[in-house]
PDB file of N, CA and C in Angstrom:
ATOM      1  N   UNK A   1       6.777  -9.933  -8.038  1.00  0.00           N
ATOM      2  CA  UNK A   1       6.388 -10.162  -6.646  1.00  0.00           C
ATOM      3  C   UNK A   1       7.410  -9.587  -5.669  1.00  0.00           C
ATOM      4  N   UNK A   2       8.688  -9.485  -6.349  1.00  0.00           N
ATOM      5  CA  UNK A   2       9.656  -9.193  -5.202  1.00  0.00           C
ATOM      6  C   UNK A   2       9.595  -7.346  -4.735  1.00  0.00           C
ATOM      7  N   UNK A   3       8.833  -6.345  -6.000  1.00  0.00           N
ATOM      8  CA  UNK A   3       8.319  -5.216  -5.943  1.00  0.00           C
ATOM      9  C   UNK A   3       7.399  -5.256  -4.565  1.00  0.00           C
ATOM     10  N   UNK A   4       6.188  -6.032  -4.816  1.00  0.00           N
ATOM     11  CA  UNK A   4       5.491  -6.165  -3.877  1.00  0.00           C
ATOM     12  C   UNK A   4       6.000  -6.619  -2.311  1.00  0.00           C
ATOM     13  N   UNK A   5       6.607  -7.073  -2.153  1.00  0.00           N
ATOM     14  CA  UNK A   5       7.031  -7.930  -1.308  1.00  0.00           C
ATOM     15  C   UNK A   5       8.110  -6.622  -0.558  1.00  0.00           C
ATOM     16  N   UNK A   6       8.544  -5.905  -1.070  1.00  0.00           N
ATOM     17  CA  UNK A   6       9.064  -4.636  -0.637  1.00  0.00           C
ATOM     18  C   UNK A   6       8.281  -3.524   0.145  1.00  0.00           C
ATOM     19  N   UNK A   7       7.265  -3.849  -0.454  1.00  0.00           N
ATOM     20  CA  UNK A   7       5.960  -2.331  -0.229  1.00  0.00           C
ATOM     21  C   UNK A   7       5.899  -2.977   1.325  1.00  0.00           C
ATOM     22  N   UNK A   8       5.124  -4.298   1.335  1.00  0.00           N
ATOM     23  CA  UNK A   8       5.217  -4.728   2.587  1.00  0.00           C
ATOM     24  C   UNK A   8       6.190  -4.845   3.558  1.00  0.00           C
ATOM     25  N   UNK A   9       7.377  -4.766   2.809  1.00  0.00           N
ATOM     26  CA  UNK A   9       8.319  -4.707   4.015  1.00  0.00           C
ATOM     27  C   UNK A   9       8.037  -2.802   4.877  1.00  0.00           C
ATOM     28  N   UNK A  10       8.204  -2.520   3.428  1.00  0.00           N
ATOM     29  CA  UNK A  10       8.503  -0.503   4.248  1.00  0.00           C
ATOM     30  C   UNK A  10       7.305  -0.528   4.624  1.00  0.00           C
ATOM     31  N   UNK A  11       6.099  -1.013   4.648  1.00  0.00           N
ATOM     32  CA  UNK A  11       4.926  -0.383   5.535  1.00  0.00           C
ATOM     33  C   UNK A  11       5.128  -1.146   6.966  1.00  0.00           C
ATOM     34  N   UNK A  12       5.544  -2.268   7.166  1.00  0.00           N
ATOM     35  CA  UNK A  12       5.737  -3.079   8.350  1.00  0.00           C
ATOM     36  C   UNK A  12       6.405  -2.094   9.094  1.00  0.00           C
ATOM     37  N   UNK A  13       7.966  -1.883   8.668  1.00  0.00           N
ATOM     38  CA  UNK A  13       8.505  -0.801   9.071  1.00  0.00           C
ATOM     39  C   UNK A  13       8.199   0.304   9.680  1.00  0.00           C
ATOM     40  N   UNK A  14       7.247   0.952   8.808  1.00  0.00           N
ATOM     41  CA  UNK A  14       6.740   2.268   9.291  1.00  0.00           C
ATOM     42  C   UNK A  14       5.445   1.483  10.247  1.00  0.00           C
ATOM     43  N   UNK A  15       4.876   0.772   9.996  1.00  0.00           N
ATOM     44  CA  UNK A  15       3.643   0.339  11.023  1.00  0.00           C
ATOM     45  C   UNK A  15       4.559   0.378  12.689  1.00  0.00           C
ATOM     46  N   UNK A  16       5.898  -0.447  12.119  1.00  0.00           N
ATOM     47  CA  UNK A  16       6.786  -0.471  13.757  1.00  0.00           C
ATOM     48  C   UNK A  16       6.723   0.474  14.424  1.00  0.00           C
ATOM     49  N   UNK A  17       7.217   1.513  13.605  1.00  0.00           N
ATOM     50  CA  UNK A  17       7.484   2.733  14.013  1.00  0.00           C
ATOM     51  C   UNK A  17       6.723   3.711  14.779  1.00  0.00           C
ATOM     52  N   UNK A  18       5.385   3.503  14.187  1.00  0.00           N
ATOM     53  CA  UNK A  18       4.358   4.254  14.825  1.00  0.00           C
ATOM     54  C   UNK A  18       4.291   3.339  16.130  1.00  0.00           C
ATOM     55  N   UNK A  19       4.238   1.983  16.282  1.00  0.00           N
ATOM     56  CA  UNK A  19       3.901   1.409  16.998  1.00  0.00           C
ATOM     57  C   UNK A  19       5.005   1.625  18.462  1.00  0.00           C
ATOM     58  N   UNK A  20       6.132   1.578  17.945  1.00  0.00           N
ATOM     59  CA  UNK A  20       7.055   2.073  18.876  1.00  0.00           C
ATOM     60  C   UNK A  20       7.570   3.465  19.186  1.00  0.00           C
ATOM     61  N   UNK A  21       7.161   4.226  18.759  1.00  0.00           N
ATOM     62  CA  UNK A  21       7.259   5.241  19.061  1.00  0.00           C
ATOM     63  C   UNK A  21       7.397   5.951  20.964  1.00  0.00           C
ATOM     64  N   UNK A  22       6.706   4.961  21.168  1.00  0.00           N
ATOM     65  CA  UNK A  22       6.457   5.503  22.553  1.00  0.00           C
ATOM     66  C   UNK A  22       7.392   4.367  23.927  1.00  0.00           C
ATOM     67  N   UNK A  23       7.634   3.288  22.693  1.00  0.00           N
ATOM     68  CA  UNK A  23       9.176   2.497  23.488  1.00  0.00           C
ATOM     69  C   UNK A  23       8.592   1.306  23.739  1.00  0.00           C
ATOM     70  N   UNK A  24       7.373   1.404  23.579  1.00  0.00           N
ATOM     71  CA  UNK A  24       6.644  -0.697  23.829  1.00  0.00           C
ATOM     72  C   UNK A  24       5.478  -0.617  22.957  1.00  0.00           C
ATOM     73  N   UNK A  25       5.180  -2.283  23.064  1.00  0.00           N
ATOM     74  CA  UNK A  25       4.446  -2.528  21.692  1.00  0.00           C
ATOM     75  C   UNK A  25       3.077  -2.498  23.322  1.00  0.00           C
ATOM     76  N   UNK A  26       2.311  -2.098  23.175  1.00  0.00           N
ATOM     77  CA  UNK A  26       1.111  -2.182  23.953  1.00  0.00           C
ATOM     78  C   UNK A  26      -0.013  -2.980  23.251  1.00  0.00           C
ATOM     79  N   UNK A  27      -0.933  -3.400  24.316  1.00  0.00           N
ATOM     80  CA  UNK A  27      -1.709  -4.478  24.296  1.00  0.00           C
ATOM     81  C   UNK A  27      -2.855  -4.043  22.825  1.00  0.00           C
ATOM     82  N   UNK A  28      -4.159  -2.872  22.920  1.00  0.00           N
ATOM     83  CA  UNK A  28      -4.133  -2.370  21.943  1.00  0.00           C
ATOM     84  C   UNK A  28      -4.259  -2.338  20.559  1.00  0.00           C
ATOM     85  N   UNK A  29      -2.742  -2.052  20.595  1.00  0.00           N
ATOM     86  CA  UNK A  29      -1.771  -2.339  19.320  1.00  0.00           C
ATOM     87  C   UNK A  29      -1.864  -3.628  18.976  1.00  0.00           C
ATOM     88  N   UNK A  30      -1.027  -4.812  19.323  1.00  0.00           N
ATOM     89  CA  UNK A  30      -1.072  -5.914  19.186  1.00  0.00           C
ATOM     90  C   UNK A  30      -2.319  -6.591  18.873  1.00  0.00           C
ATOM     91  N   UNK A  31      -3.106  -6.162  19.251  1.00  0.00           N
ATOM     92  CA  UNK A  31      -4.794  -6.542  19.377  1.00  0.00           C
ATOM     93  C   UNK A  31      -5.218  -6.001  17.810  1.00  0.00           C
ATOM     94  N   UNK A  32      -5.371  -5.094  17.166  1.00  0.00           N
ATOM     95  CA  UNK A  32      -5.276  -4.009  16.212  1.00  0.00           C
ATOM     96  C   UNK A  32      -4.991  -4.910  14.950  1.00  0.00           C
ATOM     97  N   UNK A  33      -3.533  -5.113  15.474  1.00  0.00           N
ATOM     98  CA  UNK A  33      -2.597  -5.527  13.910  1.00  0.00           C
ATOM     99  C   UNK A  33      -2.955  -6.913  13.975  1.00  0.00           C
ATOM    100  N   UNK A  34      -2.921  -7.564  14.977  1.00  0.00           N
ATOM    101  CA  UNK A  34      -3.609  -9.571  14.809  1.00  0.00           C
ATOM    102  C   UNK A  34      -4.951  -9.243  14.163  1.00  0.00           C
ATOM    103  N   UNK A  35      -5.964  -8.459  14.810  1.00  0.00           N
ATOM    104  CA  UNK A  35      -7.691  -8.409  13.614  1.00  0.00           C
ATOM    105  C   UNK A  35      -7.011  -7.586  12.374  1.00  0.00           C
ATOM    106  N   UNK A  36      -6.539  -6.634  12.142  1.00  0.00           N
ATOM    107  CA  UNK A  36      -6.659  -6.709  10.795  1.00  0.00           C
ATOM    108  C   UNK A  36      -5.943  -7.027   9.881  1.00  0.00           C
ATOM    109  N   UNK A  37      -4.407  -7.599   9.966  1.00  0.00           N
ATOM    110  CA  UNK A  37      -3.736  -8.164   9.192  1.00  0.00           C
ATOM    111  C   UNK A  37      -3.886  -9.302   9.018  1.00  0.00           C
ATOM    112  N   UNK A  38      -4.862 -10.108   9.988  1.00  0.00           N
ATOM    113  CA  UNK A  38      -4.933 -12.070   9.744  1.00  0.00           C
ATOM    114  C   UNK A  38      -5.110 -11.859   8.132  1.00  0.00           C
ATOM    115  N   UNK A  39      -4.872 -12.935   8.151  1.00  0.00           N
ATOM    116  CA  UNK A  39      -4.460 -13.701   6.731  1.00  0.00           C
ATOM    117  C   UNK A  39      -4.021 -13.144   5.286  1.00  0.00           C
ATOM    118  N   UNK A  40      -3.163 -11.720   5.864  1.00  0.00           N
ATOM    119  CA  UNK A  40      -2.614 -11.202   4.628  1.00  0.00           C
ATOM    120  C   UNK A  40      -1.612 -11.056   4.650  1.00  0.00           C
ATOM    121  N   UNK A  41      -0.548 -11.140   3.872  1.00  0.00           N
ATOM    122  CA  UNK A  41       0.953 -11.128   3.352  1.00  0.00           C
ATOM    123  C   UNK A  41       1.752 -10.116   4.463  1.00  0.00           C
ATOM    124  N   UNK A  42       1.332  -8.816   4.731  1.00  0.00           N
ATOM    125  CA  UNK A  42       2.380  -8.321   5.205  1.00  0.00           C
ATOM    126  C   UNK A  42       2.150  -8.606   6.912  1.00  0.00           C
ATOM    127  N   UNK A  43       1.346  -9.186   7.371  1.00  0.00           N
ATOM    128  CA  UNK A  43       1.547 -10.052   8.190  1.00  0.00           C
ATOM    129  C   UNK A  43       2.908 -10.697   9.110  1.00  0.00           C
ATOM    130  N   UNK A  44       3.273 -11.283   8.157  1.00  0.00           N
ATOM    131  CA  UNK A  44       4.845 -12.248   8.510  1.00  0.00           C
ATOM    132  C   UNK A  44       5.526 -10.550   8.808  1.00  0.00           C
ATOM    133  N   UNK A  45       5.571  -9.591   7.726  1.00  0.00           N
ATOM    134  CA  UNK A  45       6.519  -8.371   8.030  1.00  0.00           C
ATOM    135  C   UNK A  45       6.278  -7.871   9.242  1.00  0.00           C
ATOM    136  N   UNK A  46       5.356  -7.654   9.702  1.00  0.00           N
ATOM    137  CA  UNK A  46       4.452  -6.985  10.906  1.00  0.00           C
ATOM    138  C   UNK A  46       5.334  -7.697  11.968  1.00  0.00           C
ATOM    139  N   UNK A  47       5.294  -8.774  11.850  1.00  0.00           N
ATOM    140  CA  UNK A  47       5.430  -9.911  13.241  1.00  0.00           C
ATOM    141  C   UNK A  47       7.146  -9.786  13.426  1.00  0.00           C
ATOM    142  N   UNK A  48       7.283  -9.639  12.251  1.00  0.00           N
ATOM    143  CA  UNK A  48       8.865 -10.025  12.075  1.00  0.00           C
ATOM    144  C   UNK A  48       9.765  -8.552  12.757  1.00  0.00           C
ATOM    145  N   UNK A  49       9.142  -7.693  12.343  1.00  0.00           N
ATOM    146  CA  UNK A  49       9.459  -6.327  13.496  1.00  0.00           C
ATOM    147  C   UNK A  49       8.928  -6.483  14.423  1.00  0.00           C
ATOM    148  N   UNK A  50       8.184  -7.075  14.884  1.00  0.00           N
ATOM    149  CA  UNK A  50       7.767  -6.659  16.516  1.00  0.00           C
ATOM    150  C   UNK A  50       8.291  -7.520  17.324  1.00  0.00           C
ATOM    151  N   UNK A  51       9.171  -9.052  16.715  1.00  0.00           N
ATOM    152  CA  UNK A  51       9.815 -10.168  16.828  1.00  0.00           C
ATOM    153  C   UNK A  51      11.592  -9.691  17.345  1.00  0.00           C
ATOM    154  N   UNK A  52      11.573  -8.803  16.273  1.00  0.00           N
ATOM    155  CA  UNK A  52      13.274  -7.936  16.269  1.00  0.00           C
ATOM    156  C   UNK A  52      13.615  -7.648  17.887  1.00  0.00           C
ATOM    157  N   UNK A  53      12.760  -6.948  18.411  1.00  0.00           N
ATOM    158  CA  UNK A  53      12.891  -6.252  19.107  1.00  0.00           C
ATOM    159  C   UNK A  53      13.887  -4.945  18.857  1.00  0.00           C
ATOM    160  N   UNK A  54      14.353  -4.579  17.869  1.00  0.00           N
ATOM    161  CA  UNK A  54      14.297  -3.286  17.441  1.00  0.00           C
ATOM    162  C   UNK A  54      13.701  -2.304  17.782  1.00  0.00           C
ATOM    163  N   UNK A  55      14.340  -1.190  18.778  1.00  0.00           N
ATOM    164  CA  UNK A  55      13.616  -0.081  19.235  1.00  0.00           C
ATOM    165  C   UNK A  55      14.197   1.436  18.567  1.00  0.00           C
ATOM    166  N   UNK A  56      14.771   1.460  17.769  1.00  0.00           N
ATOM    167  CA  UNK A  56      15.471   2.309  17.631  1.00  0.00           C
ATOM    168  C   UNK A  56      14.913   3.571  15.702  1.00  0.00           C
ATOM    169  N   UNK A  57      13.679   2.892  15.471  1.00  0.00           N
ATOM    170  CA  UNK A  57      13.047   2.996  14.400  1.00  0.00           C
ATOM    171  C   UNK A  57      12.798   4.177  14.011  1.00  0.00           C
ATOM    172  N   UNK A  58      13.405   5.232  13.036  1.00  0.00           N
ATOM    173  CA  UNK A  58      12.373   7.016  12.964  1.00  0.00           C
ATOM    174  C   UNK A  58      11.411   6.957  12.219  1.00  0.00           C
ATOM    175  N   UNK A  59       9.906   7.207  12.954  1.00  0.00           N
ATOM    176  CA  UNK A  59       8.534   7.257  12.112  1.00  0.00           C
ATOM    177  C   UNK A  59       9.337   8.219  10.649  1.00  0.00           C
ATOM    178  N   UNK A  60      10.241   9.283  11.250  1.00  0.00           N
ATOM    179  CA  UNK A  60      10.340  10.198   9.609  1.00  0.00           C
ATOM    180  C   UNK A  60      10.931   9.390   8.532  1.00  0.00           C
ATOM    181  N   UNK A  61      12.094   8.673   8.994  1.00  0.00           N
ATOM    182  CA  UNK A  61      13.493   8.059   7.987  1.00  0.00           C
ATOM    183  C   UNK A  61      12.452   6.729   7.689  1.00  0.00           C
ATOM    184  N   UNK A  62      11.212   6.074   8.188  1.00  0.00           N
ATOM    185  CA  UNK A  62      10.015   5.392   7.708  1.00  0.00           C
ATOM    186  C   UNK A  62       9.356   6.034   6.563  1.00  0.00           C
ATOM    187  N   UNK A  63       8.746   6.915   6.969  1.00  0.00           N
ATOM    188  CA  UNK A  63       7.593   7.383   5.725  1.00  0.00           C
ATOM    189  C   UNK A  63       8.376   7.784   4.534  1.00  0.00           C
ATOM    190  N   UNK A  64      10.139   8.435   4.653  1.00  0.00           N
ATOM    191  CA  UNK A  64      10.540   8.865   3.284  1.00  0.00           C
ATOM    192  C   UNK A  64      10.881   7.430   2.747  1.00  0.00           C
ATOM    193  N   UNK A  65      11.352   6.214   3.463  1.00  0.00           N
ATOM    194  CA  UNK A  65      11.415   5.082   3.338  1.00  0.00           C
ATOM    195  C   UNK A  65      10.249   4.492   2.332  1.00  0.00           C
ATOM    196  N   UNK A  66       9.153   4.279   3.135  1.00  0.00           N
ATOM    197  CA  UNK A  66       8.074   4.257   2.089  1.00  0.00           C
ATOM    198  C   UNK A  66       7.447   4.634   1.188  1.00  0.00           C
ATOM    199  N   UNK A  67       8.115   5.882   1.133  1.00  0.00           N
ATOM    200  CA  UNK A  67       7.345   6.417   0.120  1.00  0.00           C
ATOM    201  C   UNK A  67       8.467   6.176  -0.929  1.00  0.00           C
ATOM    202  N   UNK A  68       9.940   5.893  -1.011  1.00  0.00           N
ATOM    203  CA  UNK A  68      10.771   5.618  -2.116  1.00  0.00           C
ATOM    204  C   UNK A  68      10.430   4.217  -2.714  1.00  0.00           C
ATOM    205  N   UNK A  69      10.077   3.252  -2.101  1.00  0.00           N
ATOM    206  CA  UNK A  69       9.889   2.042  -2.095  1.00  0.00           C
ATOM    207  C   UNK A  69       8.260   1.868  -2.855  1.00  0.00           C
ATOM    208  N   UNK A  70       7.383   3.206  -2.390  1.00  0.00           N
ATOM    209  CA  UNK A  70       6.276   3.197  -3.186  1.00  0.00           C
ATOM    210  C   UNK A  70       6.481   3.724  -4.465  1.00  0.00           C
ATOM    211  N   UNK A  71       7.090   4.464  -4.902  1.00  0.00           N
ATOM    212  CA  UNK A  71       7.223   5.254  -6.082  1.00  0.00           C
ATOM    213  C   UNK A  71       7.978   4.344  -7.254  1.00  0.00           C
ATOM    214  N   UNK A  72       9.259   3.448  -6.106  1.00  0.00           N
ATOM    215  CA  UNK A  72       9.569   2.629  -7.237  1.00  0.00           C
ATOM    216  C   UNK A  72       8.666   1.151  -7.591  1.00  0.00           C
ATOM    217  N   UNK A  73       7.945   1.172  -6.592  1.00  0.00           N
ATOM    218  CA  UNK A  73       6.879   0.161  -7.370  1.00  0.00           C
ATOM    219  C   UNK A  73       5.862   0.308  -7.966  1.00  0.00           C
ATOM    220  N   UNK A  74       5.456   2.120  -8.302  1.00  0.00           N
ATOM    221  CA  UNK A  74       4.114   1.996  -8.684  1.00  0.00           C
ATOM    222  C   UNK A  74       3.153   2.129  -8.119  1.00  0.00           C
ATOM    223  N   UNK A  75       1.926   2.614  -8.445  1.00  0.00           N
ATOM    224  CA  UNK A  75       0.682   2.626  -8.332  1.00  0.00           C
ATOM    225  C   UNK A  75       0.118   0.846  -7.945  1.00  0.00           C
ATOM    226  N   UNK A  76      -0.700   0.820  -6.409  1.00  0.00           N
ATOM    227  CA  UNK A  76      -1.153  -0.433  -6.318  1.00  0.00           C
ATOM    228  C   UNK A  76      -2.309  -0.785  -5.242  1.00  0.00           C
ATOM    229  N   UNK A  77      -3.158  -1.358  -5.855  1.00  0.00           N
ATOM    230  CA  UNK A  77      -4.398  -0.802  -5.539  1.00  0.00           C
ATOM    231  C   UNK A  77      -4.524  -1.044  -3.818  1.00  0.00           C
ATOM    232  N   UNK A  78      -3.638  -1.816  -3.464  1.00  0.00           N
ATOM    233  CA  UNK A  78      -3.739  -2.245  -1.852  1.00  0.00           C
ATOM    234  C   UNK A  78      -3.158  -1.138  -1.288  1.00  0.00           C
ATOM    235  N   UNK A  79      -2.851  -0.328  -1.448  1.00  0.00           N
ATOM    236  CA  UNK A  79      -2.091   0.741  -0.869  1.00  0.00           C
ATOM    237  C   UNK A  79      -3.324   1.444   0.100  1.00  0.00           C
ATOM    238  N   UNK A  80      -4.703   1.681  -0.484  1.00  0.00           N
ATOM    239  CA  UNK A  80      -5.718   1.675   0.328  1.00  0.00           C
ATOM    240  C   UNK A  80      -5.758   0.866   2.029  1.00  0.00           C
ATOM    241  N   UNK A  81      -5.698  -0.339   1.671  1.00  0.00           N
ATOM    242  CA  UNK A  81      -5.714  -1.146   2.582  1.00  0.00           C
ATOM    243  C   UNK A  81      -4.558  -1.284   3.300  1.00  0.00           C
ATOM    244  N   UNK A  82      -3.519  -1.046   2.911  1.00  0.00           N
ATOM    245  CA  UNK A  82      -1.726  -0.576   3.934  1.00  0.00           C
ATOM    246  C   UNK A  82      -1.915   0.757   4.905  1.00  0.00           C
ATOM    247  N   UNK A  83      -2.646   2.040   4.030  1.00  0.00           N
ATOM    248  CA  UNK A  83      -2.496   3.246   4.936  1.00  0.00           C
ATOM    249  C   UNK A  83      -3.661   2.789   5.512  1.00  0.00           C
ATOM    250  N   UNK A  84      -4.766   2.345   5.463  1.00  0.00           N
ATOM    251  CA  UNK A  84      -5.869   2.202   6.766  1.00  0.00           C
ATOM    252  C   UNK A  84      -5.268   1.909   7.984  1.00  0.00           C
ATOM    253  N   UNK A  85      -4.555   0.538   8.099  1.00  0.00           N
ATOM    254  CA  UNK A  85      -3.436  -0.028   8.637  1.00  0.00           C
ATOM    255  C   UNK A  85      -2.650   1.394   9.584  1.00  0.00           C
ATOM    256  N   UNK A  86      -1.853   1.659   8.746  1.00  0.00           N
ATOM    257  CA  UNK A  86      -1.558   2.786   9.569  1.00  0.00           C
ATOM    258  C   UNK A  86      -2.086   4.006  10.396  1.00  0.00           C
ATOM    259  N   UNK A  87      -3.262   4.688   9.423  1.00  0.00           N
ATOM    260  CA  UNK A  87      -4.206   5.085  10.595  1.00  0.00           C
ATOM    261  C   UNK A  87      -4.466   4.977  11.197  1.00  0.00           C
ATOM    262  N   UNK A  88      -5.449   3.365  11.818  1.00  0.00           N
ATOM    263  CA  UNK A  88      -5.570   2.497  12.518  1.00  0.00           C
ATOM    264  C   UNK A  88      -4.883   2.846  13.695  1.00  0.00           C
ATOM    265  N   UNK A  89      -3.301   2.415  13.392  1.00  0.00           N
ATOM    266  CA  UNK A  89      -2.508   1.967  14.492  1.00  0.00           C
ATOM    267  C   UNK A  89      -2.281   3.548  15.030  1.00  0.00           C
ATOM    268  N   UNK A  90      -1.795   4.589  14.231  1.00  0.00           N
ATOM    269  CA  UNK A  90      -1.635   5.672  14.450  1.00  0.00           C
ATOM    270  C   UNK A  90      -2.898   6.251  15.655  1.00  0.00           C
ATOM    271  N   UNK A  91      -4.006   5.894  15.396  1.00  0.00           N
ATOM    272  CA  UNK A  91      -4.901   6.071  16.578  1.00  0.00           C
ATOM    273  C   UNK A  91      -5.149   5.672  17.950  1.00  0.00           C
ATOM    274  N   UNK A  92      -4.564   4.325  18.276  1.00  0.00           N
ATOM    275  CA  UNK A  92      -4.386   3.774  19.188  1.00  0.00           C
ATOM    276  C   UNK A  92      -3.256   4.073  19.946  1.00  0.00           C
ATOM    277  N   UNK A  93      -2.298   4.481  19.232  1.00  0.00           N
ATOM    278  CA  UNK A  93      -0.864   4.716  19.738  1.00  0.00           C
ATOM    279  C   UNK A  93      -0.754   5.590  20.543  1.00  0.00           C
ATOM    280  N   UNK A  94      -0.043   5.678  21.543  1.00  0.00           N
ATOM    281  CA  UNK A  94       0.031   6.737  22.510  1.00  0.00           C
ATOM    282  C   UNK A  94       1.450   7.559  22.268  1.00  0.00           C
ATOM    283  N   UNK A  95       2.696   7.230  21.204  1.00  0.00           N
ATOM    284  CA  UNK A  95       3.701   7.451  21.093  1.00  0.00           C
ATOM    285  C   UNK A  95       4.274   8.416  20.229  1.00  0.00           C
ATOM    286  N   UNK A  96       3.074   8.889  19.063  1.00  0.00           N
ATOM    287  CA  UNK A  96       3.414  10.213  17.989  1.00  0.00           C
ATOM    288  C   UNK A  96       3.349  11.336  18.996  1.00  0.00           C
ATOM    289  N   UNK A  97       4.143  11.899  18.373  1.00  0.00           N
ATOM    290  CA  UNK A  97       4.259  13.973  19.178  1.00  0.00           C
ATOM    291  C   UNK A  97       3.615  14.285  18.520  1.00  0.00           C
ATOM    292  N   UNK A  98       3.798  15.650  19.032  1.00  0.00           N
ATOM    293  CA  UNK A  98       2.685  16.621  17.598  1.00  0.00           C
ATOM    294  C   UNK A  98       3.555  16.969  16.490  1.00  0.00           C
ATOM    295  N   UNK A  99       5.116  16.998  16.456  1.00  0.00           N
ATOM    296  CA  UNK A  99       6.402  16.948  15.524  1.00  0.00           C
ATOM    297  C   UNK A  99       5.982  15.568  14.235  1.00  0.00           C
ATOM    298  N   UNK A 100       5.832  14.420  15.276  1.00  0.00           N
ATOM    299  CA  UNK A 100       5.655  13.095  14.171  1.00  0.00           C
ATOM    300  C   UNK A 100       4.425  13.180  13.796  1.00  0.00           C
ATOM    301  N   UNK A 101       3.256  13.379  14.792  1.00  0.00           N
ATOM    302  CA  UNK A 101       1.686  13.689  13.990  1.00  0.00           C
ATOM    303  C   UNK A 101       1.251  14.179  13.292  1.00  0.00           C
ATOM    304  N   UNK A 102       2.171  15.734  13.110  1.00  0.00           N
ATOM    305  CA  UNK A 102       2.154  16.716  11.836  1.00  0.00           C
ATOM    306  C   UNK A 102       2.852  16.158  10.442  1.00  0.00           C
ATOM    307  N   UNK A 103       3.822  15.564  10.745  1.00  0.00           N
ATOM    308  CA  UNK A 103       4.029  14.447   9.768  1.00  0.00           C
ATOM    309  C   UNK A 103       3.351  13.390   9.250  1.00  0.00           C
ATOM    310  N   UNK A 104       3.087  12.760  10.159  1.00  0.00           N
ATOM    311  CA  UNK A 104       1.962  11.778   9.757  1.00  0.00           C
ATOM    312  C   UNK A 104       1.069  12.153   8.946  1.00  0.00           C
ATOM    313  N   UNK A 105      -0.596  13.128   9.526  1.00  0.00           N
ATOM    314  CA  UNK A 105      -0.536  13.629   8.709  1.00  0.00           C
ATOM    315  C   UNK A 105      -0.618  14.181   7.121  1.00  0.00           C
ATOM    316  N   UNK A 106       0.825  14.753   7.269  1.00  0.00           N
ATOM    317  CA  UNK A 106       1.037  15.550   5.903  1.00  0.00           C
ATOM    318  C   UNK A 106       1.708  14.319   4.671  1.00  0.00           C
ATOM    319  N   UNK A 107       2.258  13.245   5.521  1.00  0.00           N
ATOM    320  CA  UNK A 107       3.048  12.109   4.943  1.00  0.00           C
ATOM    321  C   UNK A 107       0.963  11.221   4.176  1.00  0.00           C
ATOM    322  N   UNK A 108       0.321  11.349   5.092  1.00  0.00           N
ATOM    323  CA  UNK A 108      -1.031  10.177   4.806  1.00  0.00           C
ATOM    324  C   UNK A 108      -1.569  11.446   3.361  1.00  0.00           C
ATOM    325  N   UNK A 109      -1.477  12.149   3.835  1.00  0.00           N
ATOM    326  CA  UNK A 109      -2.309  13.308   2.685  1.00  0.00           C
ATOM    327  C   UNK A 109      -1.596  13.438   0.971  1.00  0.00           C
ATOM    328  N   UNK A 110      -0.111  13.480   0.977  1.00  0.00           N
ATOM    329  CA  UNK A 110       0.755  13.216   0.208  1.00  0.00           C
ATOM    330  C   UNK A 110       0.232  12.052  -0.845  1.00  0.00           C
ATOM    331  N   UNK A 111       0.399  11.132   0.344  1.00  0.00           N
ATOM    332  CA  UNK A 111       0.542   9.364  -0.080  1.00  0.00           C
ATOM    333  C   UNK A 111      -1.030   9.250  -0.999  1.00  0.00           C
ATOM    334  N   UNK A 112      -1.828   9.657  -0.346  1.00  0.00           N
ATOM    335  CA  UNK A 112      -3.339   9.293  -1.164  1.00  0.00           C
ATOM    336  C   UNK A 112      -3.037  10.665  -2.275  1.00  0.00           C
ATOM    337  N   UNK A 113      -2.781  11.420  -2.478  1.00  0.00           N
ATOM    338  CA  UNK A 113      -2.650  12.376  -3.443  1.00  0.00           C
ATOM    339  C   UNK A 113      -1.746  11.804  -4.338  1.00  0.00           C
ATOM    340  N   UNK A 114      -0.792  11.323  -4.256  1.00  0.00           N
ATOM    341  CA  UNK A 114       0.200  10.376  -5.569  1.00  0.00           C
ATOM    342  C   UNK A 114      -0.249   9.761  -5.900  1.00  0.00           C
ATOM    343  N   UNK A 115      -0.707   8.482  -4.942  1.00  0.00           N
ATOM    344  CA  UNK A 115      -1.066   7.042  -5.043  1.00  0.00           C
ATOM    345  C   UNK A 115      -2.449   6.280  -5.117  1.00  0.00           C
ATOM    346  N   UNK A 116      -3.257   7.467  -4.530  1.00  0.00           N
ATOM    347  CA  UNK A 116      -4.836   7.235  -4.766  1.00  0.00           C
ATOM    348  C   UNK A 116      -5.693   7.748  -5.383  1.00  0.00           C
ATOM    349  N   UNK A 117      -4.920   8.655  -5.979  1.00  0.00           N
ATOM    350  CA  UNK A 117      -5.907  10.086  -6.609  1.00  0.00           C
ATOM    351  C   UNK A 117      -7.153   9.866  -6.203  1.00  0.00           C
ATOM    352  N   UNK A 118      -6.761  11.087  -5.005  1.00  0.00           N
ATOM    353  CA  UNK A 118      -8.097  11.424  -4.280  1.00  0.00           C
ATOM    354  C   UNK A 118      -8.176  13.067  -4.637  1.00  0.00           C
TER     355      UNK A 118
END
């Protein structure tokens, strides 16, 4: 569990990230991550960064973040349901460049090619 319990931390992380990107958590957003994270685990992680007030987050030093943290845990089938999450938020956000979007991205295309075999 403590594997798991990691994944959720680095996606919270990177969820921050996108989310702050642009320097505030907007209404939106907040709106977004309360409907679709109710009543699931990474939840508490979600809240707990946006709680920090931590502004200082890199969407990049995130996704290589997550993706080390994914590799050492494995293949897992929620990983579906984590990058939606990020899409999601990634759409609403007003704060990716076209530098972090091209990342994004090439980081979402990666991630389902390792981890989802798509």
């Amino acid at each position: 569990m403590e594997s798991k319990k990691k994944v959720y931390e680095a996606f919270a992380e990177l969820i921050y990230a996108v989310i702050m990107a642009d320097g505030e958590v907007k209404e939106p957003e907040k709106s977004l991550i309360t409907n679709i994270v109710i009543n699931h685990p990474i939840a508490v992680h979600i809240h707990a960064h946006l709680e920090s007030g931590v502004k200082n987050t890199s969407i990049v030093q995130s996704f290589l973040h997550t993706l080390d943290v994914c590799r050492e845990h494995g293949k897992d089938e929620e990983y579906s349901f984590l990058l939606n999450i990020l899409v999601e938020i990634s759409k609403v956000s007003e704060g990716v460049d076209n530098e972090e979007g091209g990342f994004f991205a090439e980081f979402v295309a990666n991630f389902k090619k390792r981890f989802l075999l798509v």
